[in-house]
C-alpha atoms as a PDB file:
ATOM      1  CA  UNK A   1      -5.093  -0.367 -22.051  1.00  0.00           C
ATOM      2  CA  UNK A   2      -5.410   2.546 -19.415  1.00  0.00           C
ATOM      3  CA  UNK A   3      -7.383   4.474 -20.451  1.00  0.00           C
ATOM      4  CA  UNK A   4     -10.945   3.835 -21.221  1.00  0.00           C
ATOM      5  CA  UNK A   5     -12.459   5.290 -24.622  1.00  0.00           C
ATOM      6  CA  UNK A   6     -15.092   7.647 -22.475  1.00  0.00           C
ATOM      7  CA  UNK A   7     -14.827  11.338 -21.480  1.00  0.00           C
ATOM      8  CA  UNK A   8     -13.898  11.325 -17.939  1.00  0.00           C
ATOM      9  CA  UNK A   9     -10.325  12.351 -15.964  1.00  0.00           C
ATOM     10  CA  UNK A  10      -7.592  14.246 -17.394  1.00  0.00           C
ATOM     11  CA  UNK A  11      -4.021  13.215 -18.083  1.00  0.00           C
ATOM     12  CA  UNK A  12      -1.226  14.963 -16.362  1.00  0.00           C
ATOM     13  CA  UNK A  13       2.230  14.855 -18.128  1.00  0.00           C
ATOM     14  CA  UNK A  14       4.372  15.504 -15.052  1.00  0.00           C
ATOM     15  CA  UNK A  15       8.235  16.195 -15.274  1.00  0.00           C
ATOM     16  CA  UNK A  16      10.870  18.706 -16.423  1.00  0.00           C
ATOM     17  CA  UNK A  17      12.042  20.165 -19.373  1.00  0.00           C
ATOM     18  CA  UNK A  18      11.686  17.244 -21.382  1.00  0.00           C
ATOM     19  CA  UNK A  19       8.154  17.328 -20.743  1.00  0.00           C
ATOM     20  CA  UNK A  20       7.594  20.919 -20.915  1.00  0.00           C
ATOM     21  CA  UNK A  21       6.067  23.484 -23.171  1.00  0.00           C
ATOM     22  CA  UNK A  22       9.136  24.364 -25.726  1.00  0.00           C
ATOM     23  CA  UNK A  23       8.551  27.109 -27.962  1.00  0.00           C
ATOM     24  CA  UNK A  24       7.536  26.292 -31.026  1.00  0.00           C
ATOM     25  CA  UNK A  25       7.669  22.513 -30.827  1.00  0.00           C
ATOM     26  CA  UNK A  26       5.334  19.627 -30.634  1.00  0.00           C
ATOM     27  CA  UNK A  27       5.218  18.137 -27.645  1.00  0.00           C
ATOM     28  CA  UNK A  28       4.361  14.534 -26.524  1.00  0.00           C
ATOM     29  CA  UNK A  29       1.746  16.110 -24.217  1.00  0.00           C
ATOM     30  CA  UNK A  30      -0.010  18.000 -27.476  1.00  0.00           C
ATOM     31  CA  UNK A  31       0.639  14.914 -29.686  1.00  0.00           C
ATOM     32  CA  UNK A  32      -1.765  12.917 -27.180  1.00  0.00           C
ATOM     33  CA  UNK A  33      -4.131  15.856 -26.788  1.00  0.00           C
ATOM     34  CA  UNK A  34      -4.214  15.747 -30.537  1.00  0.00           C
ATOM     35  CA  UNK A  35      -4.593  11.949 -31.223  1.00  0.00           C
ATOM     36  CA  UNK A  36      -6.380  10.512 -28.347  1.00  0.00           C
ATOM     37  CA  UNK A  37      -9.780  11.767 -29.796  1.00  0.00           C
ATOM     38  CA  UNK A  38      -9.053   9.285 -32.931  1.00  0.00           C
ATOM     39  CA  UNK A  39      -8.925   6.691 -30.929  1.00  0.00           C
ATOM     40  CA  UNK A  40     -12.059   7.091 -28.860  1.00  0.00           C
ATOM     41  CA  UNK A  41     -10.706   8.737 -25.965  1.00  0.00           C
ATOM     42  CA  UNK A  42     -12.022  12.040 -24.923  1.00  0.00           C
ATOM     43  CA  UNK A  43      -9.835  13.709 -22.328  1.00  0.00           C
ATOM     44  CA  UNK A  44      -7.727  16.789 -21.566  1.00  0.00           C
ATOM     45  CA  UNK A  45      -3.869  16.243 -21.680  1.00  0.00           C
ATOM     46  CA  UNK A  46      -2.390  18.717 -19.352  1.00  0.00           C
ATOM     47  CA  UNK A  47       1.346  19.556 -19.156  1.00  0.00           C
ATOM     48  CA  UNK A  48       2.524  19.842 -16.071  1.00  0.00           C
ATOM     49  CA  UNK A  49       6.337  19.987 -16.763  1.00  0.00           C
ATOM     50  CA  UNK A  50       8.467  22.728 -15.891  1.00  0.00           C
ATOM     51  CA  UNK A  51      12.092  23.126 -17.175  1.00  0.00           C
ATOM     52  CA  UNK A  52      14.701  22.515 -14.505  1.00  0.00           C
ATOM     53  CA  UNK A  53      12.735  20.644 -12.179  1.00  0.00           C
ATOM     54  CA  UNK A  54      14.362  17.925 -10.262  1.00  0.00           C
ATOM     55  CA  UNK A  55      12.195  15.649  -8.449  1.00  0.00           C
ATOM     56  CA  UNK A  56      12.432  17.564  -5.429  1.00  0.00           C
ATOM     57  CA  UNK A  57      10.854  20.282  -7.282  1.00  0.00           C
ATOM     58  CA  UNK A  58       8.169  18.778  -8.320  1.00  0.00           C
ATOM     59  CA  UNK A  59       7.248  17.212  -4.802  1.00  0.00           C
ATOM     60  CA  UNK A  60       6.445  21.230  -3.912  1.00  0.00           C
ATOM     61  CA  UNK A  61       4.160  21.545  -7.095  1.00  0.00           C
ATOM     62  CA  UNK A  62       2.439  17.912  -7.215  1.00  0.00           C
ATOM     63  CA  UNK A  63      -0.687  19.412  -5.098  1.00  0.00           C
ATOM     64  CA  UNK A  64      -0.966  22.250  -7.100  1.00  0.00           C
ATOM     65  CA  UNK A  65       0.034  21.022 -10.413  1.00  0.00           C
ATOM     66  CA  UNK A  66      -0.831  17.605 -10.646  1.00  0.00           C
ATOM     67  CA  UNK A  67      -3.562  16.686  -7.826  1.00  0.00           C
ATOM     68  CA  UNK A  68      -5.334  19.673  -8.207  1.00  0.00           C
ATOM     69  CA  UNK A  69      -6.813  18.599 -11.698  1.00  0.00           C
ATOM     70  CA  UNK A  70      -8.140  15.527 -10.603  1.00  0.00           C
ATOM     71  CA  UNK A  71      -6.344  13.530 -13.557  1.00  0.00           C
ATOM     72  CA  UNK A  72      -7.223   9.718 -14.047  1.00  0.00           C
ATOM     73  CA  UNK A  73      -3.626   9.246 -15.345  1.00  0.00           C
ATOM     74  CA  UNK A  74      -0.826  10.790 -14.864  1.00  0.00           C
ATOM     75  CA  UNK A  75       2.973  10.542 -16.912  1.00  0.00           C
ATOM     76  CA  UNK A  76       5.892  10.741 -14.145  1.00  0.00           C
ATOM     77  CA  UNK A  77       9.290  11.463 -16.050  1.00  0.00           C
ATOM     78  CA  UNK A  78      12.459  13.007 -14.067  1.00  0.00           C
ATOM     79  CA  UNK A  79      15.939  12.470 -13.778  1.00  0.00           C
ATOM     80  CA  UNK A  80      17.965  14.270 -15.423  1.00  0.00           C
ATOM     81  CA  UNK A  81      18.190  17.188 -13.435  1.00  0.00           C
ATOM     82  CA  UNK A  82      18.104  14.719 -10.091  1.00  0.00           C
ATOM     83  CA  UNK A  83      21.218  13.107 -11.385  1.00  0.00           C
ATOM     84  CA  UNK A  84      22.903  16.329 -12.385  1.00  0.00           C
ATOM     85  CA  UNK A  85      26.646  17.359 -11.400  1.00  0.00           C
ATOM     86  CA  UNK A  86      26.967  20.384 -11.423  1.00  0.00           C
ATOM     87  CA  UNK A  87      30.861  20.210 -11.415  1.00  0.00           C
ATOM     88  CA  UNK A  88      30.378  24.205 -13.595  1.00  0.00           C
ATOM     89  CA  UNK A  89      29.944  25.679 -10.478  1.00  0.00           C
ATOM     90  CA  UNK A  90      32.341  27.250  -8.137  1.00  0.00           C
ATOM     91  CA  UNK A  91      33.657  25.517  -6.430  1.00  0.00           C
ATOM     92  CA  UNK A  92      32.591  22.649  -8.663  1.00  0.00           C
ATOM     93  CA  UNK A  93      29.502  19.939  -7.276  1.00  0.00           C
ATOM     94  CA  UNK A  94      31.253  16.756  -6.158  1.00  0.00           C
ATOM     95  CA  UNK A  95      27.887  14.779  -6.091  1.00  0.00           C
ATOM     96  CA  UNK A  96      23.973  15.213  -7.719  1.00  0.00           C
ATOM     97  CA  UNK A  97      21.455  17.866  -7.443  1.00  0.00           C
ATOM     98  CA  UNK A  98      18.925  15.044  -5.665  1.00  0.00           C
ATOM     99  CA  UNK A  99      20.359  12.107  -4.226  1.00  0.00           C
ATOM    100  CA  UNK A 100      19.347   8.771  -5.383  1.00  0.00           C
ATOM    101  CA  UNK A 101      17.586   7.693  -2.127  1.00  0.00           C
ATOM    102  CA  UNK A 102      15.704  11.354  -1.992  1.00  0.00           C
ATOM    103  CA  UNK A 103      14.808  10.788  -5.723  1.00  0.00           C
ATOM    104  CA  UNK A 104      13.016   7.310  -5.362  1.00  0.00           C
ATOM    105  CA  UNK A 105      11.222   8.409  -2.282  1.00  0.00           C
ATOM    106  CA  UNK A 106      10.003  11.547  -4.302  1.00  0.00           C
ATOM    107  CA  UNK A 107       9.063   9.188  -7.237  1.00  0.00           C
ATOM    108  CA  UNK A 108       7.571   6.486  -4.380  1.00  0.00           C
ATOM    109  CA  UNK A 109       5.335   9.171  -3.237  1.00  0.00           C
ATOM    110  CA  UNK A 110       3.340  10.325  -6.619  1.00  0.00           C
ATOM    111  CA  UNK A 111       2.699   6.690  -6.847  1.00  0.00           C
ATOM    112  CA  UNK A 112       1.094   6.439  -3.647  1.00  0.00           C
ATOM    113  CA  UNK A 113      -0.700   9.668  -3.462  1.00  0.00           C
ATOM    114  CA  UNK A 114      -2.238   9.015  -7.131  1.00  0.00           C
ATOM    115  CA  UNK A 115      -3.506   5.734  -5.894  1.00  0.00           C
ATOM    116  CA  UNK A 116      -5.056   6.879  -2.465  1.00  0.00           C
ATOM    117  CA  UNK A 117      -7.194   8.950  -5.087  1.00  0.00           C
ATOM    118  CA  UNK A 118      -7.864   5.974  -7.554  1.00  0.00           C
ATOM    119  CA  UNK A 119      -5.673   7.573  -9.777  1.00  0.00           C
ATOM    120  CA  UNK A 120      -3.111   5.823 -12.362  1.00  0.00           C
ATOM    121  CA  UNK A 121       0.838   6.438 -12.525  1.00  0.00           C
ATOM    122  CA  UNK A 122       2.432   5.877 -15.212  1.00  0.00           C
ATOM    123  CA  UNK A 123       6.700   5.596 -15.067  1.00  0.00           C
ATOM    124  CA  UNK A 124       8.954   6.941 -17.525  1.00  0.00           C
ATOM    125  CA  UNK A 125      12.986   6.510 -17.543  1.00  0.00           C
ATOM    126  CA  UNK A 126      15.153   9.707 -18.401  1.00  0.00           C
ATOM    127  CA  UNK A 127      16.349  10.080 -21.604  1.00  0.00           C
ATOM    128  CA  UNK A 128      19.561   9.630 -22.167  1.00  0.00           C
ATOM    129  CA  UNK A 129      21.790  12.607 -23.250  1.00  0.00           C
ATOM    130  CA  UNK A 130      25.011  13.048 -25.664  1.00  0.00           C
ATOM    131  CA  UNK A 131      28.086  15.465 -25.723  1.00  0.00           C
ATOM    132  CA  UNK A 132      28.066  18.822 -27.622  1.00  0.00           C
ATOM    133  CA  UNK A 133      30.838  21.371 -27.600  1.00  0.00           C
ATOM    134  CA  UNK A 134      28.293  23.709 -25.021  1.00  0.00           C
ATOM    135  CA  UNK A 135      27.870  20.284 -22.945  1.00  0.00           C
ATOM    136  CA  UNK A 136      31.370  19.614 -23.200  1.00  0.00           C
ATOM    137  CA  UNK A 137      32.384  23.241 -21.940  1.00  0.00           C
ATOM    138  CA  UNK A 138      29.917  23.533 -18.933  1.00  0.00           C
ATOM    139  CA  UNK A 139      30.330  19.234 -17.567  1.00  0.00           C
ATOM    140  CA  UNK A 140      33.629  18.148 -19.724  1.00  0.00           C
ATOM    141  CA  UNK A 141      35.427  17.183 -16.073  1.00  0.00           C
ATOM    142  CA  UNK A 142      35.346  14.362 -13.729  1.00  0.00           C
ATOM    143  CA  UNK A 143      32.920  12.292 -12.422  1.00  0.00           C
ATOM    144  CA  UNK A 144      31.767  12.752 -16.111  1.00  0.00           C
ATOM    145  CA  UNK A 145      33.982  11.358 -18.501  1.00  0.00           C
ATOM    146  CA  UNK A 146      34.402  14.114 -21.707  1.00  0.00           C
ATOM    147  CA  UNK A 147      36.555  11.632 -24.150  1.00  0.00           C
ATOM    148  CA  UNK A 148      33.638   8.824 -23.693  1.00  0.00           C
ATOM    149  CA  UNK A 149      31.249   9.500 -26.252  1.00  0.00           C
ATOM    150  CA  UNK A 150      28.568   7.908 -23.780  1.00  0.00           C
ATOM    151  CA  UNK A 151      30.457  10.013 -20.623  1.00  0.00           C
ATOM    152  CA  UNK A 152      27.834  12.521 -19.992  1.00  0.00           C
ATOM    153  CA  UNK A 153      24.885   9.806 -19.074  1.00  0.00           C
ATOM    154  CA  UNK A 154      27.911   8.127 -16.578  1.00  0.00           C
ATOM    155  CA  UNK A 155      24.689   9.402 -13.830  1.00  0.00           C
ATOM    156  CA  UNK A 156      22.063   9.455 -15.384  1.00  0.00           C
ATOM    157  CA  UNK A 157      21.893   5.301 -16.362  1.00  0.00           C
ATOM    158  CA  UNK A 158      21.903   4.841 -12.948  1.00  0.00           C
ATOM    159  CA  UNK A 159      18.783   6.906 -11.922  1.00  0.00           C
ATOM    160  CA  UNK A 160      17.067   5.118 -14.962  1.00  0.00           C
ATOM    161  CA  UNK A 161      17.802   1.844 -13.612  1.00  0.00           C
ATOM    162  CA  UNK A 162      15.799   3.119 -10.141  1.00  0.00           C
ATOM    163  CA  UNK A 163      13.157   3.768 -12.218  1.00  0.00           C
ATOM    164  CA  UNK A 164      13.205   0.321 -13.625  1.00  0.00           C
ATOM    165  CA  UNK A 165      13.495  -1.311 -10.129  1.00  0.00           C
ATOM    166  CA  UNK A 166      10.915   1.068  -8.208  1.00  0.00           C
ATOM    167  CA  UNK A 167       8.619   0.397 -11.491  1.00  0.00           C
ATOM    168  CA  UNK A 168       8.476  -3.372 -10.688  1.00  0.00           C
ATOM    169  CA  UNK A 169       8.497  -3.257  -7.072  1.00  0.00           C
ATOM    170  CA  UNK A 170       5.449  -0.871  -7.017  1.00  0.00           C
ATOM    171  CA  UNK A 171       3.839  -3.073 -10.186  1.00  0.00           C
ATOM    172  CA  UNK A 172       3.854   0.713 -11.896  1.00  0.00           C
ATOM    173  CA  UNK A 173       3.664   0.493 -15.648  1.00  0.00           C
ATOM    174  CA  UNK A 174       6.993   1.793 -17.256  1.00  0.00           C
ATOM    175  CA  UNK A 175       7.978   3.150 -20.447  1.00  0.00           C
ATOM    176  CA  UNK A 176      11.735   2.613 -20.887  1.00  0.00           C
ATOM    177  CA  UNK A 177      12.342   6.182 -22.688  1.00  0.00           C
ATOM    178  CA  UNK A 178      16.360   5.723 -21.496  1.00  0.00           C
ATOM    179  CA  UNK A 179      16.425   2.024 -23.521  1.00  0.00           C
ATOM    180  CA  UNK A 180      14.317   3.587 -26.525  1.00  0.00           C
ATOM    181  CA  UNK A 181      16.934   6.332 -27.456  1.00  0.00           C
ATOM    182  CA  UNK A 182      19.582   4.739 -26.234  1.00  0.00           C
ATOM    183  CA  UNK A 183      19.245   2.445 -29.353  1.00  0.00           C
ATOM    184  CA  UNK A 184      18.819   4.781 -31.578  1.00  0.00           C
ATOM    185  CA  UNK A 185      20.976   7.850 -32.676  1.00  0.00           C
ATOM    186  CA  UNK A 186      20.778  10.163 -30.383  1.00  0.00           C
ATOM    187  CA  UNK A 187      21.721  13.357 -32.322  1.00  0.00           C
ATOM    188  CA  UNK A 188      18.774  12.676 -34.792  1.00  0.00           C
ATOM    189  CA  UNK A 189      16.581  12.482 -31.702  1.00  0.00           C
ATOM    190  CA  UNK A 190      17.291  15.545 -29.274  1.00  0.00           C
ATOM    191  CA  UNK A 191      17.481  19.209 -30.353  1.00  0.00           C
ATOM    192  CA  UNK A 192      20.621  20.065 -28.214  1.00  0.00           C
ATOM    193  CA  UNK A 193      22.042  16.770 -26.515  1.00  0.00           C
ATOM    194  CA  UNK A 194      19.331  16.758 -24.379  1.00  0.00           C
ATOM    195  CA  UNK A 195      15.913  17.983 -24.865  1.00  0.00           C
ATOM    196  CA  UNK A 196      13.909  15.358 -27.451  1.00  0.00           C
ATOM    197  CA  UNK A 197      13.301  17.298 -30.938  1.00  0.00           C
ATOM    198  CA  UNK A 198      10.073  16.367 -32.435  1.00  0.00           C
ATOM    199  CA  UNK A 199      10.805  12.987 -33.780  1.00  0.00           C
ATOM    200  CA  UNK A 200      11.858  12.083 -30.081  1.00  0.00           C
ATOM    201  CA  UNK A 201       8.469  13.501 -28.567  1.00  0.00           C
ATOM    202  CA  UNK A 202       6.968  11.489 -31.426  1.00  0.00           C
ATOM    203  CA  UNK A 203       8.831   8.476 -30.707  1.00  0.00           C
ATOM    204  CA  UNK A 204       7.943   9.308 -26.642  1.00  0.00           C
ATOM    205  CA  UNK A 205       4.095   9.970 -27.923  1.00  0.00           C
ATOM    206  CA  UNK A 206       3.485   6.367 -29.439  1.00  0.00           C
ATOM    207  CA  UNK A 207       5.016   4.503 -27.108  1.00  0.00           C
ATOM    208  CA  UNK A 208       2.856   6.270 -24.837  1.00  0.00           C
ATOM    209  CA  UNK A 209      -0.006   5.663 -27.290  1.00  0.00           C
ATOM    210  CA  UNK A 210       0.951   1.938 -27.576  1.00  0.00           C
ATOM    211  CA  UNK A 211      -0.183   1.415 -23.465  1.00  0.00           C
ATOM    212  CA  UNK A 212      -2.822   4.304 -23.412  1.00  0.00           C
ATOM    213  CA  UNK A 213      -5.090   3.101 -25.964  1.00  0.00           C
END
């Protein structure tokens, strides 16, 4: 359990668009605000996620956005923009947005920072992503592979594994998001082949729920 059932710090969901505010939908970040109560916790869930935000990104903003509250916990998920190719461009991106090395030592240092102030990280792999015809159109060419229905996360599985390793050298507790949908079908669980709908911010919620509480 990680948090204790008392009113005290906040929790800071901290990533990119997969974390973020979306419209009309339910978030994992309001599904804990929601439910944490029932369970005898009493503390503010904050979402600090902003859409397109590598890593890099949100190095700039962790002071402001994160640190700034205080929080007792805080839910560290990027990736996918990190291990973005953008081969759309022109002249097409031959390699990712942030590169693995710059991405772990981004990741390295929310750990550490949260701990100098007795706070708690919490990991979370990427989700994986799947092919749609806009997908296909925009990053249907090499290094991803468009006739592999699994072509588009070609990246991506190896920033997840990063996580994984940084998670156990740094003892930081993990959620395996990546593993969870990847076992799963993915177009029940995203709304566009790569944002989670609301039965994968559930799914993200109580798995969150299931170390939390």
């Amino acid at each position: 359990m990680l948090l204790n059932a008392t009113v005290g710090s906040c929790v800071v969901a901290f990533g990119d668009s997969t974390t973020a505010p979306r419209e009309n939908l339910v978030t994992y970040a309001d599904l804990l605000r929601a439910e944490l109560p029932g369970f005898g916790v009493n503390v503010d869930v904050i979402n600090a996620g902003v859409r397109g935000n590598t890593s890099a990104d949100g190095r700039q903003r962790f002071a402001a956005d994160v640190l700034a509250h205080d929080p007792g916990l805080v839910i560290i998920q990027f990736g996918i923009n990190d291990a973005a190719v953008d081969v759309w461009k022109d002249p097409p991106a031959t390699s990712s947005r942030v590169a693995m090395v710059q991405f772990i030592d981004n990741l390295t240092l929310f750990i550490e920072q949260l701990r100098r102030r007795s706070a708690a990280p919490l990991l979370m792999t990427p989700n994986p992503l799947h092919w749609t015809p806009e997908l296909l159109a925009l990053y249907g060419k090499p290094p991803y592979r468009p006739d592999d229905a699994d072509g588009f996360n070609l990246i991506l599985r190896d920033y997840a594994e990063a996580v994984r390793v940084l998670a156990t050298r740094t003892t930081t507790p993990l959620i395996d998001i990546f593993a969870l949908f990847d076992s799963l079908p993915l177009p029940e669980l995203l709304l566009d082949g790569i944002h989670p709908n609301a039965r994968g911010h559930r799914l993200v919620a109580d798995q969150l729920l299931a170390v939390l509480v």
